[in-house]
PDB file of N, CA and C in Angstrom:
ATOM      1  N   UNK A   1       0.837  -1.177   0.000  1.00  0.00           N
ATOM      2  CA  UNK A   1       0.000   0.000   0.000  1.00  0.00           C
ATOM      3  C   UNK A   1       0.881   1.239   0.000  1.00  0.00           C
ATOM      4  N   UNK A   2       0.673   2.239  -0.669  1.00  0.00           N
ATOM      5  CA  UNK A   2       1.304   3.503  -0.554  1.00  0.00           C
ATOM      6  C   UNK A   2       0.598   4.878   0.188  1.00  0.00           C
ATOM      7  N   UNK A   3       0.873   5.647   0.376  1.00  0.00           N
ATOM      8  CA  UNK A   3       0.732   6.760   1.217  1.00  0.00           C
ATOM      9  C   UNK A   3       1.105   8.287   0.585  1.00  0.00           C
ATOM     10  N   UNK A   4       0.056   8.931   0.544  1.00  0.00           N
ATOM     11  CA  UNK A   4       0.313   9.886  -0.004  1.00  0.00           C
ATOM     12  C   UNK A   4      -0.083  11.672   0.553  1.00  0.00           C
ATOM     13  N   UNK A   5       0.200  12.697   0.042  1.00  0.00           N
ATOM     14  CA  UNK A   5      -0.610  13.916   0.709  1.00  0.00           C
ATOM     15  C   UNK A   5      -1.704  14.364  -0.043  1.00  0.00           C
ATOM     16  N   UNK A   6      -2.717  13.998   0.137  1.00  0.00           N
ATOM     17  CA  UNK A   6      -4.149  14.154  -0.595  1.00  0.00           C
ATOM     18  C   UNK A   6      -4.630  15.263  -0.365  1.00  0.00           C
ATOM     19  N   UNK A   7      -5.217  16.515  -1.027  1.00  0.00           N
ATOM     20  CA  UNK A   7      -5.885  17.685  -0.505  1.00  0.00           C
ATOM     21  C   UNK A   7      -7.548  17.510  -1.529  1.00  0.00           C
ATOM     22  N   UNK A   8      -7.915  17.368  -0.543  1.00  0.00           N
ATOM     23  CA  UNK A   8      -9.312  17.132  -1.506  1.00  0.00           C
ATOM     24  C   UNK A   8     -10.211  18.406  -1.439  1.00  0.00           C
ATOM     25  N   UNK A   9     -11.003  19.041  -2.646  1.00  0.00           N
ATOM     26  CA  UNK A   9     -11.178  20.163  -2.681  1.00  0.00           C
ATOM     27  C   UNK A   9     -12.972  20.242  -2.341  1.00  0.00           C
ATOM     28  N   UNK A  10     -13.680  19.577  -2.491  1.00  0.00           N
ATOM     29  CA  UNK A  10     -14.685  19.115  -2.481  1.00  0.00           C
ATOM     30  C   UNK A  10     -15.140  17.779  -3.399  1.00  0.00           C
ATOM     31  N   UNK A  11     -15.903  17.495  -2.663  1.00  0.00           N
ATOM     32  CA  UNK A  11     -16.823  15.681  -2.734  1.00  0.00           C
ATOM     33  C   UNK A  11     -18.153  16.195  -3.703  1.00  0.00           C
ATOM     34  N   UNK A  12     -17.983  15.257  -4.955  1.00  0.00           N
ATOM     35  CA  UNK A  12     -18.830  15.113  -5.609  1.00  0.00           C
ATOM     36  C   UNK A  12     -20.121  14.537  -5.225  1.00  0.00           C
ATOM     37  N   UNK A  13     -20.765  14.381  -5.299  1.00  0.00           N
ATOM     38  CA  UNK A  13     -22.237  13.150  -5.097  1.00  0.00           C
ATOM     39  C   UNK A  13     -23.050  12.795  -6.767  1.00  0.00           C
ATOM     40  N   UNK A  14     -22.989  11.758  -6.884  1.00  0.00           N
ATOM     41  CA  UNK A  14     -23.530  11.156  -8.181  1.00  0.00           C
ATOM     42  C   UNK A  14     -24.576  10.067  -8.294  1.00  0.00           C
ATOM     43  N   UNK A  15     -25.278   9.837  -8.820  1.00  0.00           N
ATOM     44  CA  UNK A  15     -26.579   8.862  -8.472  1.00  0.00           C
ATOM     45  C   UNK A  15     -27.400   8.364  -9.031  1.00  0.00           C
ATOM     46  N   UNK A  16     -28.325   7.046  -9.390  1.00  0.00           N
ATOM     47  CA  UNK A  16     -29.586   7.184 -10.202  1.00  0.00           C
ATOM     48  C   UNK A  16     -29.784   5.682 -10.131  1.00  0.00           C
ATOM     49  N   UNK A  17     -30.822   5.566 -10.865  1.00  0.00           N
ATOM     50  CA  UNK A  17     -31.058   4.029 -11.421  1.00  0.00           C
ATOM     51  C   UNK A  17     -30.438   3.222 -12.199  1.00  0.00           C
ATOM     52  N   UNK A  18     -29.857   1.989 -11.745  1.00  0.00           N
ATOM     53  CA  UNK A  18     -29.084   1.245 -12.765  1.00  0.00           C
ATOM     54  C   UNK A  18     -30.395   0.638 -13.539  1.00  0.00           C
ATOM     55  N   UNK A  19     -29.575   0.629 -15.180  1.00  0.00           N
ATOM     56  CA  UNK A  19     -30.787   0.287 -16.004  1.00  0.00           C
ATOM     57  C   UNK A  19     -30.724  -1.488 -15.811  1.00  0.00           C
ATOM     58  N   UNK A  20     -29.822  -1.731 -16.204  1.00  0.00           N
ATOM     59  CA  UNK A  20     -29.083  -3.082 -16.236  1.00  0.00           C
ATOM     60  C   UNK A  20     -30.210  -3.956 -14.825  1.00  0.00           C
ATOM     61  N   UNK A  21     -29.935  -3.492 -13.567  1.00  0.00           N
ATOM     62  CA  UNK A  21     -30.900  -4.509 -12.605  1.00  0.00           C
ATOM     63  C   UNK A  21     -31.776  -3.607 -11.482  1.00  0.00           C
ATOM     64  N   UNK A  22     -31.665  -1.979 -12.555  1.00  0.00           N
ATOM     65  CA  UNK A  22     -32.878  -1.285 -12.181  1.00  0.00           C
ATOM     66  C   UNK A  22     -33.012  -0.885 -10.095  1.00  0.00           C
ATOM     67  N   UNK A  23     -31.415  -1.260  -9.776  1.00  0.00           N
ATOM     68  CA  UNK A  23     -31.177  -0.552  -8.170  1.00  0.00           C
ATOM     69  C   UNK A  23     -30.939   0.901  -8.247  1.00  0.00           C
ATOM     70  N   UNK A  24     -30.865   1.557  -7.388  1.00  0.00           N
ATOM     71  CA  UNK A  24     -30.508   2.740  -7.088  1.00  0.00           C
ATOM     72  C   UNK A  24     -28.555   2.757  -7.131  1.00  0.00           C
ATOM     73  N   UNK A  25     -28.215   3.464  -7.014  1.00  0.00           N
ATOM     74  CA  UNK A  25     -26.549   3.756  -7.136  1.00  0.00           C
ATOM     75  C   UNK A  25     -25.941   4.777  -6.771  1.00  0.00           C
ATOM     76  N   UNK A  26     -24.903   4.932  -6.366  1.00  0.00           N
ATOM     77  CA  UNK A  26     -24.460   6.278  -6.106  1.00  0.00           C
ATOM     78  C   UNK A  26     -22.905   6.227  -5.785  1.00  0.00           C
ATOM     79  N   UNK A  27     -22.296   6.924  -6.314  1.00  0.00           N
ATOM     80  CA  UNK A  27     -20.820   7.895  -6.426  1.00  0.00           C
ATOM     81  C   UNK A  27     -20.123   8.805  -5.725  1.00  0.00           C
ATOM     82  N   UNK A  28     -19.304   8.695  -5.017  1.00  0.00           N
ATOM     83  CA  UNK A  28     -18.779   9.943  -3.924  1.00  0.00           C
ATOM     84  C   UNK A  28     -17.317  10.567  -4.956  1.00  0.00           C
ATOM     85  N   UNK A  29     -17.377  11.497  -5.542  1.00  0.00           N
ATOM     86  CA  UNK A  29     -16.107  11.765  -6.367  1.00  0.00           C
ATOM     87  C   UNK A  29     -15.329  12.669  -5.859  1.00  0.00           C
ATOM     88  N   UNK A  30     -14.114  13.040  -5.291  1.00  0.00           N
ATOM     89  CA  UNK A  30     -13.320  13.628  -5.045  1.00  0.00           C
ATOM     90  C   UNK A  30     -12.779  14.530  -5.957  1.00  0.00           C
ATOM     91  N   UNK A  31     -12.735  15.834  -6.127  1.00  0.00           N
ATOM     92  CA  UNK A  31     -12.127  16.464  -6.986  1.00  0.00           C
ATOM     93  C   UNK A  31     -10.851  16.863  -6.067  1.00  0.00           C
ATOM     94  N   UNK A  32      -9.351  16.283  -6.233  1.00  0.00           N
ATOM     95  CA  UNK A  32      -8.031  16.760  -5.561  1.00  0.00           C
ATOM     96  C   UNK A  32      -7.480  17.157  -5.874  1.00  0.00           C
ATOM     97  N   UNK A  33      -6.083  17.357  -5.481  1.00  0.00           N
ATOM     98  CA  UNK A  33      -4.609  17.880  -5.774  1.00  0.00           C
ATOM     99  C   UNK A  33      -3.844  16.734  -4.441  1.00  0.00           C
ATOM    100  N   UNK A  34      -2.927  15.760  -5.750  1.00  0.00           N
ATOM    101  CA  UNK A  34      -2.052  14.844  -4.629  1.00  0.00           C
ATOM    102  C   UNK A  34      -0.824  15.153  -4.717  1.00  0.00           C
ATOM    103  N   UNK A  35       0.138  15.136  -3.831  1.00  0.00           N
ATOM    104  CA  UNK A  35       1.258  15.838  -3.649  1.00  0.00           C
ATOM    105  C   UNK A  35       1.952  14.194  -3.947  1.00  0.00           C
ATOM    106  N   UNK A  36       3.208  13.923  -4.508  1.00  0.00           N
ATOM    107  CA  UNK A  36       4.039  13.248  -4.530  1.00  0.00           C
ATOM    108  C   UNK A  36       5.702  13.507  -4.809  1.00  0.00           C
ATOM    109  N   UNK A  37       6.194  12.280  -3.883  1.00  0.00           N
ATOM    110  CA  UNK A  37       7.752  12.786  -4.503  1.00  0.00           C
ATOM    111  C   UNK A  37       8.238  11.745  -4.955  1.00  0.00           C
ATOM    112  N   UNK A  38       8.855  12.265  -6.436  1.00  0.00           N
ATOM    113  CA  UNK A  38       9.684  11.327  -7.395  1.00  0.00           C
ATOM    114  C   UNK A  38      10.835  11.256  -7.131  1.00  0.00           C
ATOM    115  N   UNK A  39      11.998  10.917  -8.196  1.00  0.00           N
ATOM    116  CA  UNK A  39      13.456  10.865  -8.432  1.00  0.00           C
ATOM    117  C   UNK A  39      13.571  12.439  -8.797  1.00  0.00           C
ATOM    118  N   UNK A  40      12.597  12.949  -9.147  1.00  0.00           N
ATOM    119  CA  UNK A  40      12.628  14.218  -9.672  1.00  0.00           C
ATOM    120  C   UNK A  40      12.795  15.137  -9.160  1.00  0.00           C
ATOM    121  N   UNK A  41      11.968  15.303  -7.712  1.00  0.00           N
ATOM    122  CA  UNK A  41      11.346  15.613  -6.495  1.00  0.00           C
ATOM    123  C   UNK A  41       9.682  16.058  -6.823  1.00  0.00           C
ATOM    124  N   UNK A  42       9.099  16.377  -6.160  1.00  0.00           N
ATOM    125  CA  UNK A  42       7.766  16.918  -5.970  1.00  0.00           C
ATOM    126  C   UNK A  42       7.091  17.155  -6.941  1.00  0.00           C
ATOM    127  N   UNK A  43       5.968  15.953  -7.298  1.00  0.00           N
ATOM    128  CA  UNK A  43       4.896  16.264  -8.427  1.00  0.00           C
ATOM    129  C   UNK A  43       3.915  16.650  -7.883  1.00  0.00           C
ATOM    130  N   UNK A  44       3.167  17.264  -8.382  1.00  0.00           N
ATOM    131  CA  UNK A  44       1.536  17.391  -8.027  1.00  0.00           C
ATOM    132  C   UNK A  44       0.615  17.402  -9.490  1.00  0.00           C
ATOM    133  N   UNK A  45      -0.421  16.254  -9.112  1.00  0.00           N
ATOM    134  CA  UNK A  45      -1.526  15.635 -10.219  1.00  0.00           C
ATOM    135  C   UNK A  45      -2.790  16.324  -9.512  1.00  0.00           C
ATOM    136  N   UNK A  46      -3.677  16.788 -10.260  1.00  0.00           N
ATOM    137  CA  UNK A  46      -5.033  17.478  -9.959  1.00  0.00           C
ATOM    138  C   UNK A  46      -5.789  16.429 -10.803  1.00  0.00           C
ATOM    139  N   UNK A  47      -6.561  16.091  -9.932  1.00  0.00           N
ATOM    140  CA  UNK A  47      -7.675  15.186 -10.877  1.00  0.00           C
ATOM    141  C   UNK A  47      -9.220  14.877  -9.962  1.00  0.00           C
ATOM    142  N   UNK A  48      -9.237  13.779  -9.994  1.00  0.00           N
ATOM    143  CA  UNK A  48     -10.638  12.924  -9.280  1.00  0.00           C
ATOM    144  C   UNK A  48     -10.259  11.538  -9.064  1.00  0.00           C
ATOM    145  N   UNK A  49     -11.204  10.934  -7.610  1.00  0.00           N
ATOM    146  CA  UNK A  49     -10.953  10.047  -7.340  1.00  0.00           C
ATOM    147  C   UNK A  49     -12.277   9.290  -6.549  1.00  0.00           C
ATOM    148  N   UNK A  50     -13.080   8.168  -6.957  1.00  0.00           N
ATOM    149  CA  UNK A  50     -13.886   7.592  -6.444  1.00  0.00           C
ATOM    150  C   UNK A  50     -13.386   7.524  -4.738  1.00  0.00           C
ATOM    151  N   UNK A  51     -14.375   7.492  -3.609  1.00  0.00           N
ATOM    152  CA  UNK A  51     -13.934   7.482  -2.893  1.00  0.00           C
ATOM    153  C   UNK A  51     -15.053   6.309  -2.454  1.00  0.00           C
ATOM    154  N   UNK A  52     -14.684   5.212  -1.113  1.00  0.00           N
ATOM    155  CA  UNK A  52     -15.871   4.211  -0.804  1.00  0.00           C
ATOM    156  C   UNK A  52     -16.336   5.040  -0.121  1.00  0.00           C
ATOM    157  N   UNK A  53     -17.558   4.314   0.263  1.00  0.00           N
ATOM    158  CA  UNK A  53     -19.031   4.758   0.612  1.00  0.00           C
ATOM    159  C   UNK A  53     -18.461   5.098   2.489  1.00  0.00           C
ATOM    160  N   UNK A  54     -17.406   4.344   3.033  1.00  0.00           N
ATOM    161  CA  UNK A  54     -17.191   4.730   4.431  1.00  0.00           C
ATOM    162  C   UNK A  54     -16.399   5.986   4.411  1.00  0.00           C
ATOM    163  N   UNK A  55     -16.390   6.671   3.344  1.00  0.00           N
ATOM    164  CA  UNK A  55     -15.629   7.870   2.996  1.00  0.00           C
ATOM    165  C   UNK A  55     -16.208   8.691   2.715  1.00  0.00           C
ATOM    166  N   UNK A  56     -17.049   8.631   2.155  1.00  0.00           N
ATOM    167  CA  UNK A  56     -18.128   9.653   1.294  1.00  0.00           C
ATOM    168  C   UNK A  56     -18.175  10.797   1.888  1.00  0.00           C
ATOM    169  N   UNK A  57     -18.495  10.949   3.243  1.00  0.00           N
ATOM    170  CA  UNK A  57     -18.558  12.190   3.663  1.00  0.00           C
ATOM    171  C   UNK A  57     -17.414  13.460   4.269  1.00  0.00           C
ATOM    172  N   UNK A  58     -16.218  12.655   3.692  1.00  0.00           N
ATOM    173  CA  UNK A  58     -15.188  13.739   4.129  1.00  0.00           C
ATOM    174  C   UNK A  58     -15.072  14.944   3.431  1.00  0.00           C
ATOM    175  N   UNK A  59     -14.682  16.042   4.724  1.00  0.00           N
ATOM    176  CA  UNK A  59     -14.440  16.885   4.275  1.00  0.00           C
ATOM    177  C   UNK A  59     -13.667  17.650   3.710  1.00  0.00           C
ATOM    178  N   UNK A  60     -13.947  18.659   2.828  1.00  0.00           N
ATOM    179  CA  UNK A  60     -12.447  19.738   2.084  1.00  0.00           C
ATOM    180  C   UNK A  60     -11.094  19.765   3.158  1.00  0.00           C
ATOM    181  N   UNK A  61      -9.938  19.269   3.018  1.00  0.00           N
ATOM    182  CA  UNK A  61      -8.802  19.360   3.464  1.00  0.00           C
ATOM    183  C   UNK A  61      -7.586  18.744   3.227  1.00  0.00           C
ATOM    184  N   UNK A  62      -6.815  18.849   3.830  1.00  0.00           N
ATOM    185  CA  UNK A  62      -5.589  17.779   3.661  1.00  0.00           C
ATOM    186  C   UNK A  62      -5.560  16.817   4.073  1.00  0.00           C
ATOM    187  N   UNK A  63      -5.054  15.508   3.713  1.00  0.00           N
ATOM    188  CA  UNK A  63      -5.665  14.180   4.179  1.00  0.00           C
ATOM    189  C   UNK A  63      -3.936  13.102   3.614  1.00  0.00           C
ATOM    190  N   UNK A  64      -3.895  12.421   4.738  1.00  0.00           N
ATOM    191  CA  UNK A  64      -2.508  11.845   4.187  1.00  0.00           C
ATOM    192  C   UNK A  64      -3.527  10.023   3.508  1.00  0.00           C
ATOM    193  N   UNK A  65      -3.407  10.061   2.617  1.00  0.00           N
ATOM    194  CA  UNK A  65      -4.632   8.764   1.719  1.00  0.00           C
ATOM    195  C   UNK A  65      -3.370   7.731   1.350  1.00  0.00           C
ATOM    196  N   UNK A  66      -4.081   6.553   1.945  1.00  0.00           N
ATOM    197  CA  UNK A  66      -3.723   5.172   1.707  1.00  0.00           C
ATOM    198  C   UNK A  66      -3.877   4.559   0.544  1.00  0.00           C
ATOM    199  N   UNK A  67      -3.412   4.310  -0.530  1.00  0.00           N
ATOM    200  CA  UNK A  67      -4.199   3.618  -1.555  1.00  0.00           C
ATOM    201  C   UNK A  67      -3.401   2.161  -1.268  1.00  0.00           C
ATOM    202  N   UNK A  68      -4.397   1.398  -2.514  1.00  0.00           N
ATOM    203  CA  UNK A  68      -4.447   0.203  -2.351  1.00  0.00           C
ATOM    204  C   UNK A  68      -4.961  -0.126  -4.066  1.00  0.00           C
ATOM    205  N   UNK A  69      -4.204  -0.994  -4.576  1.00  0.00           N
ATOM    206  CA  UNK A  69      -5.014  -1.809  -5.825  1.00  0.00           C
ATOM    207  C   UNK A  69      -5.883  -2.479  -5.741  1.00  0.00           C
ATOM    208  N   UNK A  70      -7.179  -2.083  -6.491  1.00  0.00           N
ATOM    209  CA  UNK A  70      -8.764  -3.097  -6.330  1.00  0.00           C
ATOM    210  C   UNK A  70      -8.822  -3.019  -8.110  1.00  0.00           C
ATOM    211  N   UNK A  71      -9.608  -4.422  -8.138  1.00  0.00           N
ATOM    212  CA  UNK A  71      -9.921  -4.509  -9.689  1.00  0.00           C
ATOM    213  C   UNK A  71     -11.312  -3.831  -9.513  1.00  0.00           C
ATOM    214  N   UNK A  72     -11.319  -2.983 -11.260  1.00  0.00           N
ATOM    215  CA  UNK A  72     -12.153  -2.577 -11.224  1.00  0.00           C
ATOM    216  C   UNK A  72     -13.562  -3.545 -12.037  1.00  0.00           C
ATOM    217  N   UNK A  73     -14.561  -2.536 -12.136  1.00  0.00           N
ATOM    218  CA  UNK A  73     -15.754  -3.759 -13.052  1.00  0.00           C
ATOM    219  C   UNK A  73     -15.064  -3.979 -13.934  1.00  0.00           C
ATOM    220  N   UNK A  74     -14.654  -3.419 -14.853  1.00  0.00           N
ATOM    221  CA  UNK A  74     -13.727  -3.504 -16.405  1.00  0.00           C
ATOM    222  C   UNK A  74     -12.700  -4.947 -16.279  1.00  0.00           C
ATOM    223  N   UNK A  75     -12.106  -4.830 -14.819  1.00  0.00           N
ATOM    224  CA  UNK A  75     -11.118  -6.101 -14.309  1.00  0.00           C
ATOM    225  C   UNK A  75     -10.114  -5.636 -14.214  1.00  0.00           C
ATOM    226  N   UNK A  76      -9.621  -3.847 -14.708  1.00  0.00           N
ATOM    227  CA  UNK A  76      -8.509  -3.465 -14.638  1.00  0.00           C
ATOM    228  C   UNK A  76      -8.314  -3.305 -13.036  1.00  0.00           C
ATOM    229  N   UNK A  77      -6.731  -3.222 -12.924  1.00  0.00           N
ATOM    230  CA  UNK A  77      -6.346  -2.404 -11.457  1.00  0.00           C
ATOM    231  C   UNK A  77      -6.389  -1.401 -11.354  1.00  0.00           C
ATOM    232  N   UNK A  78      -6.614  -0.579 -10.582  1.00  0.00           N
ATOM    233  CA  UNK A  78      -6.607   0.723 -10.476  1.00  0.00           C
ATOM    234  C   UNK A  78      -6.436   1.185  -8.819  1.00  0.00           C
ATOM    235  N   UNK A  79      -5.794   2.283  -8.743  1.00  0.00           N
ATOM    236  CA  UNK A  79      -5.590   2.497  -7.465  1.00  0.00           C
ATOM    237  C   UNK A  79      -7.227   3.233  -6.610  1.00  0.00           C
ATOM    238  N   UNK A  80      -7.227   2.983  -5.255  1.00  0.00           N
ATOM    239  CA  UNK A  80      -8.503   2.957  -4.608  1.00  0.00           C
ATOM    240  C   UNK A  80      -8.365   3.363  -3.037  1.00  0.00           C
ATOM    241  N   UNK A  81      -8.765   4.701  -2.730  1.00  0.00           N
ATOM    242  CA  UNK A  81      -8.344   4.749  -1.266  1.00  0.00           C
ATOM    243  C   UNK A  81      -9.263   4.420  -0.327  1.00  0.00           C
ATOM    244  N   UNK A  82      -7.755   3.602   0.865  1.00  0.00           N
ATOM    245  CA  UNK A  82      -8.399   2.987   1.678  1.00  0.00           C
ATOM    246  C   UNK A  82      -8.516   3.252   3.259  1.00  0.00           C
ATOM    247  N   UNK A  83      -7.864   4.688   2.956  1.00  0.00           N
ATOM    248  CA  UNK A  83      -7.627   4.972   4.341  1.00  0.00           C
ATOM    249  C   UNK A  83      -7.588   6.769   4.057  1.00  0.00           C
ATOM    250  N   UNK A  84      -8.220   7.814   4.791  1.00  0.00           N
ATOM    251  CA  UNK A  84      -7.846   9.063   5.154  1.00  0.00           C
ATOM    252  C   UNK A  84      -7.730   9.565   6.287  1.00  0.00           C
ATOM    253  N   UNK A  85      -6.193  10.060   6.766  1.00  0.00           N
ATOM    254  CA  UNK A  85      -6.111  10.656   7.801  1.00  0.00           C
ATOM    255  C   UNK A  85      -5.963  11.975   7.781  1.00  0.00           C
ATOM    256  N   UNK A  86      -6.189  12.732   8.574  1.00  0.00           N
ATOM    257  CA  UNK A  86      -6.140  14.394   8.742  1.00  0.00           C
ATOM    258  C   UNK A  86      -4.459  15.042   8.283  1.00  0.00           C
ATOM    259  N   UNK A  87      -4.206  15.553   8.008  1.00  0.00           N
ATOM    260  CA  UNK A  87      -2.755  15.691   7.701  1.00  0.00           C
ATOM    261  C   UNK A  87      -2.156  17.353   8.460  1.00  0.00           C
ATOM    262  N   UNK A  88      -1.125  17.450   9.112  1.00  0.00           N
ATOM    263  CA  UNK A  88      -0.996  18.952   9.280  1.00  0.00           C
ATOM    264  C   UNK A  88      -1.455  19.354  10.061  1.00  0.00           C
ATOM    265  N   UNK A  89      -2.990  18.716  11.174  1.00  0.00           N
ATOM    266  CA  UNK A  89      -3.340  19.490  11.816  1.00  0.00           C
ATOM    267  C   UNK A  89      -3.382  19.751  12.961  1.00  0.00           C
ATOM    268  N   UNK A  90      -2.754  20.600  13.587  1.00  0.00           N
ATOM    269  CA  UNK A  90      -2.809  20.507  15.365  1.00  0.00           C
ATOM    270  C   UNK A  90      -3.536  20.203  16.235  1.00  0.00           C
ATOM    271  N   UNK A  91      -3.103  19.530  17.412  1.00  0.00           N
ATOM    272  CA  UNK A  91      -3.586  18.868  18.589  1.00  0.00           C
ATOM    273  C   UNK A  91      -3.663  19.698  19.530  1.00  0.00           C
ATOM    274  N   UNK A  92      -4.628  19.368  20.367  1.00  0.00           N
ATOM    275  CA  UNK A  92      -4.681  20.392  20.855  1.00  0.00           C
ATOM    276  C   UNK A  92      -3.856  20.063  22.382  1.00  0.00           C
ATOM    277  N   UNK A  93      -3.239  20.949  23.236  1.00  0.00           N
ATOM    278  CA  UNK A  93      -2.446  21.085  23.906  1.00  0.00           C
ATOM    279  C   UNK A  93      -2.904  20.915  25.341  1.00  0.00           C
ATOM    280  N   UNK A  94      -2.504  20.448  26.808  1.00  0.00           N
ATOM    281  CA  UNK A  94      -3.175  21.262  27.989  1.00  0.00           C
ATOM    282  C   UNK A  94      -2.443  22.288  28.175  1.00  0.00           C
ATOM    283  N   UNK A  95      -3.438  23.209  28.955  1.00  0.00           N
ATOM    284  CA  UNK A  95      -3.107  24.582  29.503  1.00  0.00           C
ATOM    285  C   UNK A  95      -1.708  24.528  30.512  1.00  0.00           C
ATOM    286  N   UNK A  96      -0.663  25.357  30.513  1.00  0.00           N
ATOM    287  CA  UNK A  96       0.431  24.944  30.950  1.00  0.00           C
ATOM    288  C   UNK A  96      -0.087  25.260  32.527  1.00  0.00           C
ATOM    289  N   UNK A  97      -1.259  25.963  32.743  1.00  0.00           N
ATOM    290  CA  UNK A  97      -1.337  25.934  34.294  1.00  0.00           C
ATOM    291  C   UNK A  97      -2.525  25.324  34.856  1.00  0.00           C
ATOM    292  N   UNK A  98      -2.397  24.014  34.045  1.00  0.00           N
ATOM    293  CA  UNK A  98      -3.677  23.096  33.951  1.00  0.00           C
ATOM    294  C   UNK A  98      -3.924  22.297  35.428  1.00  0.00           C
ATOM    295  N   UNK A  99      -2.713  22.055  36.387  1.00  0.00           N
ATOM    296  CA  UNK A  99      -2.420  21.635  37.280  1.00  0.00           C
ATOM    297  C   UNK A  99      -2.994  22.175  38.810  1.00  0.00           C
ATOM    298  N   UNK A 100      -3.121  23.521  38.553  1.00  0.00           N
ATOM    299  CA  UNK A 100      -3.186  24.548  39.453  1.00  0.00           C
ATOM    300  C   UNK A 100      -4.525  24.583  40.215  1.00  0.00           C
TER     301      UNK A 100
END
């Protein structure tokens, strides 16, 4: 699995009737910017990214994203995240006269 710096800009929502066996369906799409480092140093790819349904509702931010290879319907591989953590953001501290 690899690890990356994900900034996701906002979450798509997509949806409808499959014609094929006539269920309902739905899509969580990520529109990002992923930070990576090459031999090169530092790429950044802007694109989209399906996200699963235990994801769907995250919010706009920086996110350090797990991917993982899942076949897709087609049977191809494709990368698929499986994990988002918060990236960057501070904890919060006790009061230094918390004791008192």
């Amino acid at each position: 699995m690899s690890k990356q710096k994900l900034t996701i800009l906002q979450v798509v929502p997509r949806g409808g009737i499959s014609k094929r066996t006539n269920q309902p369906w739905e899509i969580h799409t990520a529109q990002c910017v992923l930070e990576q480092e090459t031999s090169e140093g530092k790429q950044i790819l802007v694109g989209t990214i399906n996200l699963p349904n235990a994801l769907k509702d995250s919010a706009p931010g920086d996110y350090l994203a797990e991917f993982a290879l899942q076949q897709s319907m087609e049977g191809k591989l494709e990368p698929r995240i499986v994990s988002l953590v918060p990236f960057g953001r501070p904890t919060a501290k006790p009061a230094a006269n918390a004791n008192a």
